[in-house]
Protein backbone atom coordinates (compact mmCIF):
# COMPACT_ATOMS: atom_id res chain seq x y z
CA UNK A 1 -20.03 -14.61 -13.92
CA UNK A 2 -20.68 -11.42 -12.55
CA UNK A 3 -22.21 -12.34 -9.70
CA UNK A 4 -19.77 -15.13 -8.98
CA UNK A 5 -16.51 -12.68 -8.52
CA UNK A 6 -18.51 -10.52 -5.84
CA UNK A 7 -16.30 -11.31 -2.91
CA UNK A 8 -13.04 -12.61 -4.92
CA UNK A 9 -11.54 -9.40 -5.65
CA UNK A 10 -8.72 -8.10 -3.52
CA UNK A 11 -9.38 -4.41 -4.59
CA UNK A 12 -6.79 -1.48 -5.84
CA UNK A 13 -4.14 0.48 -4.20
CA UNK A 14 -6.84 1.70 -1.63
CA UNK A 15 -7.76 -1.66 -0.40
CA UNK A 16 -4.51 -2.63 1.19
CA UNK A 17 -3.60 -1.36 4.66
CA UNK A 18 -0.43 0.46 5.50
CA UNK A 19 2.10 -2.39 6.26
CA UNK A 20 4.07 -2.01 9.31
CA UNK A 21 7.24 -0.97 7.32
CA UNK A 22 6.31 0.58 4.18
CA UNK A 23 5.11 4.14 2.66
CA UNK A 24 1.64 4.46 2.83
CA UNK A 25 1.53 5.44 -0.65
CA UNK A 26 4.35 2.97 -1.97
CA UNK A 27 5.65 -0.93 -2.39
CA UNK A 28 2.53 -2.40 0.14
CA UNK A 29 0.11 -0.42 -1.86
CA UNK A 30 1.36 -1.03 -5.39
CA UNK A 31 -0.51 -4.48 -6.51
CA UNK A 32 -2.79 -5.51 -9.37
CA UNK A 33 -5.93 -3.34 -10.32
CA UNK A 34 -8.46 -5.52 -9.57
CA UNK A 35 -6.53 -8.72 -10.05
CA UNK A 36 -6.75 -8.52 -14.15
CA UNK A 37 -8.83 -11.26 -13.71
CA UNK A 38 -12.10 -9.75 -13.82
CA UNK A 39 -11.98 -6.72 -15.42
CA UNK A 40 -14.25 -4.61 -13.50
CA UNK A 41 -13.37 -0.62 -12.57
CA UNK A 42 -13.93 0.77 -8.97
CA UNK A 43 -14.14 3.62 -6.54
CA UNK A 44 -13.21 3.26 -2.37
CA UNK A 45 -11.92 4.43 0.56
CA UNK A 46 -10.30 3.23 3.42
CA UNK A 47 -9.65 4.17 7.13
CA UNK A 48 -6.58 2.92 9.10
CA UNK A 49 -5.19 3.78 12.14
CA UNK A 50 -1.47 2.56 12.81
CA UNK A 51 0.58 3.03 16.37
CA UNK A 52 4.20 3.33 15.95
CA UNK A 53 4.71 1.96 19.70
CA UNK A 54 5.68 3.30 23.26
CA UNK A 55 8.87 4.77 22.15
CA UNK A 56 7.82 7.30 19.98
CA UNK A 57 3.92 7.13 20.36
CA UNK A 58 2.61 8.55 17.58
CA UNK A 59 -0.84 7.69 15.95
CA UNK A 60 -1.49 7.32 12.33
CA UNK A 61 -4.73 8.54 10.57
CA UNK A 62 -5.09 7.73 7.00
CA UNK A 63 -8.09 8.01 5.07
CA UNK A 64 -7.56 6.77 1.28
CA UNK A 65 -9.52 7.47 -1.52
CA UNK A 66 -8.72 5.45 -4.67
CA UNK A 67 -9.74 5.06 -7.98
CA UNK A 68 -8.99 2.64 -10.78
CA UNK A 69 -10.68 2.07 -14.65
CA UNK A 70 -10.03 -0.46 -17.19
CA UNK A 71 -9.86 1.66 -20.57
CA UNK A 72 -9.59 -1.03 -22.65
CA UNK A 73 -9.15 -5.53 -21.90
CA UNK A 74 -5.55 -5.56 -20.96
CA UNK A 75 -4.78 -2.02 -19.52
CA UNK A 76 -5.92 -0.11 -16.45
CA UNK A 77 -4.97 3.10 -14.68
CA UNK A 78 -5.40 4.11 -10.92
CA UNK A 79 -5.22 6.34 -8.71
CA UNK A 80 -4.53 7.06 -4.54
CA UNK A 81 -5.05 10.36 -2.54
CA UNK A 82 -4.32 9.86 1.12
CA UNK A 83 -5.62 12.22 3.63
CA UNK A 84 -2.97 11.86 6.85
CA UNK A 85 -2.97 12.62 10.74
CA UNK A 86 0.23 12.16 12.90
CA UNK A 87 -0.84 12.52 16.70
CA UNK A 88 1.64 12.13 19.33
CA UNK A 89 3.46 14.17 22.17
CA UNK A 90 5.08 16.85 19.89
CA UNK A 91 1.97 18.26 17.99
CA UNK A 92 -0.54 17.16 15.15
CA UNK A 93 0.20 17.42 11.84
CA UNK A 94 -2.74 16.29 9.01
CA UNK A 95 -3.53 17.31 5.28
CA UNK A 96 -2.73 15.08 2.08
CA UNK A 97 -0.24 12.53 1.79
CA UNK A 98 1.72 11.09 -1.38
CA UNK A 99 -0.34 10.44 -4.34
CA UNK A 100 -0.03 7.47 -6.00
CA UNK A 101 -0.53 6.94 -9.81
CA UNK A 102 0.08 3.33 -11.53
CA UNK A 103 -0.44 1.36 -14.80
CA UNK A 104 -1.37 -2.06 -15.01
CA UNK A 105 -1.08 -4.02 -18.63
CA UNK A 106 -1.96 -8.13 -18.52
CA UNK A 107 0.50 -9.70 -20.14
CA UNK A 108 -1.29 -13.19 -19.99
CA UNK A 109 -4.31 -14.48 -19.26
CA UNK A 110 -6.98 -17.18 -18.56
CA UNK A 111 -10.58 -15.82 -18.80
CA UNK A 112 -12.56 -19.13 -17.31
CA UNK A 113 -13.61 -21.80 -19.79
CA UNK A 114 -16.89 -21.29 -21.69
CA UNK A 115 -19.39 -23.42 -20.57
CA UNK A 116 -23.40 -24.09 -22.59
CA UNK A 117 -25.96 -23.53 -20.07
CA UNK A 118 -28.87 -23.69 -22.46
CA UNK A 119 -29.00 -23.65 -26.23
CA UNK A 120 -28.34 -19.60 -26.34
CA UNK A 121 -26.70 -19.03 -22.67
CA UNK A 122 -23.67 -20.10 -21.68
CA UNK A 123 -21.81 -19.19 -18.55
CA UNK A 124 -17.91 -18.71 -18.13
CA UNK A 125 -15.89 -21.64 -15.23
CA UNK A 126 -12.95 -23.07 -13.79
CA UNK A 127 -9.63 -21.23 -13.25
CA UNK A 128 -9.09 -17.64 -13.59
CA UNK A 129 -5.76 -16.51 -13.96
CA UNK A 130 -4.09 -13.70 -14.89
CA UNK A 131 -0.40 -11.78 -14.66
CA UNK A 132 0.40 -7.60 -14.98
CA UNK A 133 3.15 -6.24 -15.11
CA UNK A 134 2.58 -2.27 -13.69
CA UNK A 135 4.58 0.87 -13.30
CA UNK A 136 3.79 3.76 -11.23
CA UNK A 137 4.69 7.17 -9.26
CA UNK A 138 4.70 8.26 -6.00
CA UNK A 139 4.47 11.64 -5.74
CA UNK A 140 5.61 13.92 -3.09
CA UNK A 141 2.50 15.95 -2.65
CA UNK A 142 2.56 15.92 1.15
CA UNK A 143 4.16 18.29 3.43
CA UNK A 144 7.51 17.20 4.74
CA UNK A 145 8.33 20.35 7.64
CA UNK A 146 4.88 21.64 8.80
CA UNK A 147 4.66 23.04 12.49
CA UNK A 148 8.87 22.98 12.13
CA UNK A 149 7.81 18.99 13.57
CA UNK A 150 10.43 15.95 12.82
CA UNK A 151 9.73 13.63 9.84
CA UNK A 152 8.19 11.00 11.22
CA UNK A 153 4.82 13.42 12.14
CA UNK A 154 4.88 14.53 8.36
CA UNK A 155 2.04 14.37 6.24
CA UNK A 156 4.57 12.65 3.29
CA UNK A 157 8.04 11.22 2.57
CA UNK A 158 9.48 14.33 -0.08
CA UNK A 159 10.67 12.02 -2.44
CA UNK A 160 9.28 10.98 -6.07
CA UNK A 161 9.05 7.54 -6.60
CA UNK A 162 9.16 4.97 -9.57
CA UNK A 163 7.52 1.71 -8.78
CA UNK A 164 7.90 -1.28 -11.08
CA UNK A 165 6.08 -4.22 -10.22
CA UNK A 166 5.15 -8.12 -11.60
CA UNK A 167 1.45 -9.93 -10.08
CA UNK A 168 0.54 -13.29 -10.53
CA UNK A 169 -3.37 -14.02 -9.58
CA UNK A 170 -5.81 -17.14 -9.55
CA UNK A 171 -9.05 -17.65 -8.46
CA UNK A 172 -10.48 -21.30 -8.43
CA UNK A 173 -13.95 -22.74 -7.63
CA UNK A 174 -14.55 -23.74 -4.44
CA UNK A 175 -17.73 -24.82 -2.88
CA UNK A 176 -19.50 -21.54 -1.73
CA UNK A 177 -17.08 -19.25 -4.26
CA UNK A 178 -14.16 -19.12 -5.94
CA UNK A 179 -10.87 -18.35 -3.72
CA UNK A 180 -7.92 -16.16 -4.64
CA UNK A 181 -4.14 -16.03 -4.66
CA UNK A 182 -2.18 -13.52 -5.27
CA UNK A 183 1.78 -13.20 -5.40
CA UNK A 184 4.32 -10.91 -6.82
CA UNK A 185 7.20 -8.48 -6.31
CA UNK A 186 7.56 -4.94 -6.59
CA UNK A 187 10.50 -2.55 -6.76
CA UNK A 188 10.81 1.38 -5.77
CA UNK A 189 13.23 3.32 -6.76
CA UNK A 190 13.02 7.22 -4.59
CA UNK A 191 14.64 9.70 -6.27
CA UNK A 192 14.78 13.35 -4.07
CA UNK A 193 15.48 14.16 -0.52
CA UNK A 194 12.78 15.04 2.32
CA UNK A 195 13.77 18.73 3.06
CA UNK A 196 12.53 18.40 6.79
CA UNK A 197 14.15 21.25 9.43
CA UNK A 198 15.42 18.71 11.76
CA UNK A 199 16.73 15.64 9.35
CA UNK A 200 16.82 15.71 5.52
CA UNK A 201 15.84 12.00 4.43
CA UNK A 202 17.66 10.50 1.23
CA UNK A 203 15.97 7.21 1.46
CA UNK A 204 16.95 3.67 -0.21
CA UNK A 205 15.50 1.32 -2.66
CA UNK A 206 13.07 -1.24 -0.79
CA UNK A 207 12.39 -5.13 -2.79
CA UNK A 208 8.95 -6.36 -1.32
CA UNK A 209 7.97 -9.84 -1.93
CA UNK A 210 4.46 -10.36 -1.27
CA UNK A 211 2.01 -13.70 -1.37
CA UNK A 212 -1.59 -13.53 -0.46
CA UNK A 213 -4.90 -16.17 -0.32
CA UNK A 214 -8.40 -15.21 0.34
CA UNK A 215 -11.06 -18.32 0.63
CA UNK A 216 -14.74 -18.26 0.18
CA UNK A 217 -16.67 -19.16 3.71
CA UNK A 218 -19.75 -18.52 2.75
CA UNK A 219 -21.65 -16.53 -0.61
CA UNK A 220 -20.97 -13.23 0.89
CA UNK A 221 -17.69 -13.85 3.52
CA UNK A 222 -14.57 -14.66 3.01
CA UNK A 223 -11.06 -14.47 5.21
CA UNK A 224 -7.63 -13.26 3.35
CA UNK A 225 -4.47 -13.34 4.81
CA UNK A 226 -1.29 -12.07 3.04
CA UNK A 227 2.38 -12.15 4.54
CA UNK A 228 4.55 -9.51 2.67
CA UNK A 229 8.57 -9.13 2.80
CA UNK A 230 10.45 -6.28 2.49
CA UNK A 231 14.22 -5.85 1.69
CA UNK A 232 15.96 -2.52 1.71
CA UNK A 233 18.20 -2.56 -1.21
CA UNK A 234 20.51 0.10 -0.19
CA UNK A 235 21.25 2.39 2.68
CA UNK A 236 19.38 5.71 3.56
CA UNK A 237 21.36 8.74 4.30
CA UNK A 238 19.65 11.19 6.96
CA UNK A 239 21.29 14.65 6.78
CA UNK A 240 21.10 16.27 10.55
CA UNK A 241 20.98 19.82 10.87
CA UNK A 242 22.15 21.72 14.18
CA UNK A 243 23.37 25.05 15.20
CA UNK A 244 25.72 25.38 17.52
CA UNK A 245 27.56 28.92 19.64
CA UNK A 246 30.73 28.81 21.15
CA UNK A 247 32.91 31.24 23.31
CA UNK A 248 35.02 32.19 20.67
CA UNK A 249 32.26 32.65 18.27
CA UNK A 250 29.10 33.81 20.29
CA UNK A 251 27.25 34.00 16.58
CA UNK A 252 25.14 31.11 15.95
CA UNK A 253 27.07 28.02 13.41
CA UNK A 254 24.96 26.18 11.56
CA UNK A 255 26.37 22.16 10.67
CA UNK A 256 25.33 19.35 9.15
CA UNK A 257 26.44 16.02 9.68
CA UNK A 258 25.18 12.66 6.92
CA UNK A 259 25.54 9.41 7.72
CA UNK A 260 23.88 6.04 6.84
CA UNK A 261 21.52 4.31 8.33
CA UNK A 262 21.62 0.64 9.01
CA UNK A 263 18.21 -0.20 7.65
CA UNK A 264 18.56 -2.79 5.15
CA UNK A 265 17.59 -5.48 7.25
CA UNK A 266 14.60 -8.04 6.42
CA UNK A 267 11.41 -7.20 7.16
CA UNK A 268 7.87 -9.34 7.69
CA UNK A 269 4.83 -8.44 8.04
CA UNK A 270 1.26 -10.76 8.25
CA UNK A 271 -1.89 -8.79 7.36
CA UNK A 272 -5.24 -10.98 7.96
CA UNK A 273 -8.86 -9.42 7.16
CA UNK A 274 -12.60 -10.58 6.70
CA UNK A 275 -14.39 -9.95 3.43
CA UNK A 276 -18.16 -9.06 3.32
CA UNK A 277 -19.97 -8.47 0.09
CA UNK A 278 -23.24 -5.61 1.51
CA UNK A 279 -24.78 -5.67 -2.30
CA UNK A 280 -23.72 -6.95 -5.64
CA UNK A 281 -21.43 -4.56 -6.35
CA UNK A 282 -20.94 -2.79 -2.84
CA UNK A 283 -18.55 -4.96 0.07
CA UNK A 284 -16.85 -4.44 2.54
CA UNK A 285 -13.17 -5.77 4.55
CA UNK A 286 -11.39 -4.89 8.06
CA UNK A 287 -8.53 -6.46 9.29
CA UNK A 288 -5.51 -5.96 10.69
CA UNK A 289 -1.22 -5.86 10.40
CA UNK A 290 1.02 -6.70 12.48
CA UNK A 291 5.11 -6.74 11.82
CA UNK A 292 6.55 -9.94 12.45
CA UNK A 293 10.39 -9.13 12.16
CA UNK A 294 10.20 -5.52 14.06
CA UNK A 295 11.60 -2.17 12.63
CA UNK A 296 14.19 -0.57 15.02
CA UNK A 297 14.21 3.23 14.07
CA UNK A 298 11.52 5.27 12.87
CA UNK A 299 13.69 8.08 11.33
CA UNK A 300 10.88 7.78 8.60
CA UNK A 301 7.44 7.88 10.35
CA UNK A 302 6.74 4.66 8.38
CA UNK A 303 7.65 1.88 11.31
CA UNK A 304 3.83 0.57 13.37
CA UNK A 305 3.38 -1.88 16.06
CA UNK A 306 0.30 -2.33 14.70
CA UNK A 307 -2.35 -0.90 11.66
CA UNK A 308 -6.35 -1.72 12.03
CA UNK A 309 -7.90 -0.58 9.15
CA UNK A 310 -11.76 -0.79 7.40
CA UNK A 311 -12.53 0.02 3.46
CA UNK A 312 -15.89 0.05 1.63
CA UNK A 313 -15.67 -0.29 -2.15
CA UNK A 314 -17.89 -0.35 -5.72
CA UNK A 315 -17.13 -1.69 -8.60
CA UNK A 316 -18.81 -0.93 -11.39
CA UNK A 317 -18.39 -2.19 -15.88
């Protein structure tokens, strides 16, 4: 069996490149460990590089190093550390992101169906499915004001998150392989505001829908594509910070002004990639994302015109 999931698995939080409209460490990263179909626990890291387009052009570094083991048949925990770069026209800002922490409990399950190879042997077939239910944290471990810079060149978001989520998965035989689908929703909640020098962020709850299917061309490569949703719930509040002098008053005023932002519009985004598997246990994927319905404002440094991105993973048990 083992050697017959090789290149099904759609791997952890670290496997998933930064959607054009979502926290690198959030919704578009929060999915099922390792499908709960196959049970195995695994190390990687990915690279992706994002543009947020000519208006603000800034580029996105992110290297991700994630984690994930199944401690016993129906739970898992993993983990994300993301090491960031923001480059554009104002400065560079790097260091570590928003860790990411989730739980992952099957709540049902189909195994394969036990089939006799031999008198003693027997080997397990047919449809794999599975569905989790997970919840998870993001934490705001990255720096929010460094080099006095805006938000959107900041290592993190300064909010903790809770992230409750539902996954459905399949895999089915195919000729070559087995292929894959994945669908499911996930919902987080930020609770905290970004204490940036320019504009504190208070952000709102995002809804992301997401439905994904990977086939099998050959033993060792398969193609994936994945379209993903994303609904903001409510409105964020940006608190903007100025100082102002006047004749009467020569003495410097500080104000702040809040107000909402209008960013609960639908968002789409279509991710495709190519699979390789390098060993039994070792493979490989790059792909790309691309936003289909546009953000407007980048307020939050999380908007991109575009993300490439590459990951190398191991699975091991």
């Amino acid at each position: 069996m083992k050697k017959l999931c090789i290149s099904l698995v759609f791997i952890l939080l670290g496997a998933q490149p930064a959607f054009s409209q979502c926290s690198d460490a959030g919704v578009c990263s929060f999915h099922s460990n390792d499908n709960g179909i196959f049970r195995r626990s695994g190390v990687g890291i990915d690279y992706l590089n994002g543009y947020s387009g000519i208006e603000d052009d800034i580029h996105y570094e992110s290297a991700k190093i994630a984690g994930y083991y199944w401690f016993t048949r129906e739970t898992n925990i993993g983990l994300m550390v993301p090491l960031n770069r923001q480059r554009g026209r104002l400065g560079t800002v790097q260091g570590v992101g928003d860790i990411l922490v989730v739980l992952d409990y099957l709540i049902n399950d189909h195994p394969g169906d036990l089939t006799m190879t031999g008198e003693s042997s027997s080997l397990l077939t047919g449809t794999f499915e599975a569905t989790s239910i997970q919840i998870g944290g993001k934490f705001a471990t990255g720096a929010v004001n460094m080099q006095n810079l805006p938000l959107l060149y900041q290592n993190g978001l300064g909010s903790n998150d809770l992230l409750l989520g539902i996954i459905y998965s399949a895999a089915h035989q195919q000729k070559f392989d087995y292929d894959l689908f994945e669908g499911g929703f996930t919902l987080q909640v930020p609770f905290g505001i970004a204490g940036n020098s320019y504009d504190s962020l208070e952000r709102g709850i995002d809804l992301l829908g997401r439905i994904g299917y990977q086939y099998p061309i050959l033993h060792s490569f398969g193609l994936k594509g994945e379209i993903l949703a994303i609904q903001r719930l409510t409105k964020s509040r940006i608190h903007h910070f100025s100082i102002i002098t006047t004749e009467t008053s020569p003495d410097p005023i500080g104000t702040e002004t809040e107000f909402k932002v209008n960013d609960n519009i639908l968002q789409i985004n279509f991710s495709g990639s190519a699979t390789y598997n390098i060993q039994e246990d070792i493979f490989f994927e790059t792909g790309f994302t691309v936003p289909l319905l546009d953000k407007k404002m980048n307020y939050d440094g999380l908007k991109r015109s575009y993300t490439l991105f590459a990951s190398v993973n191991y699975h091991f048990k």
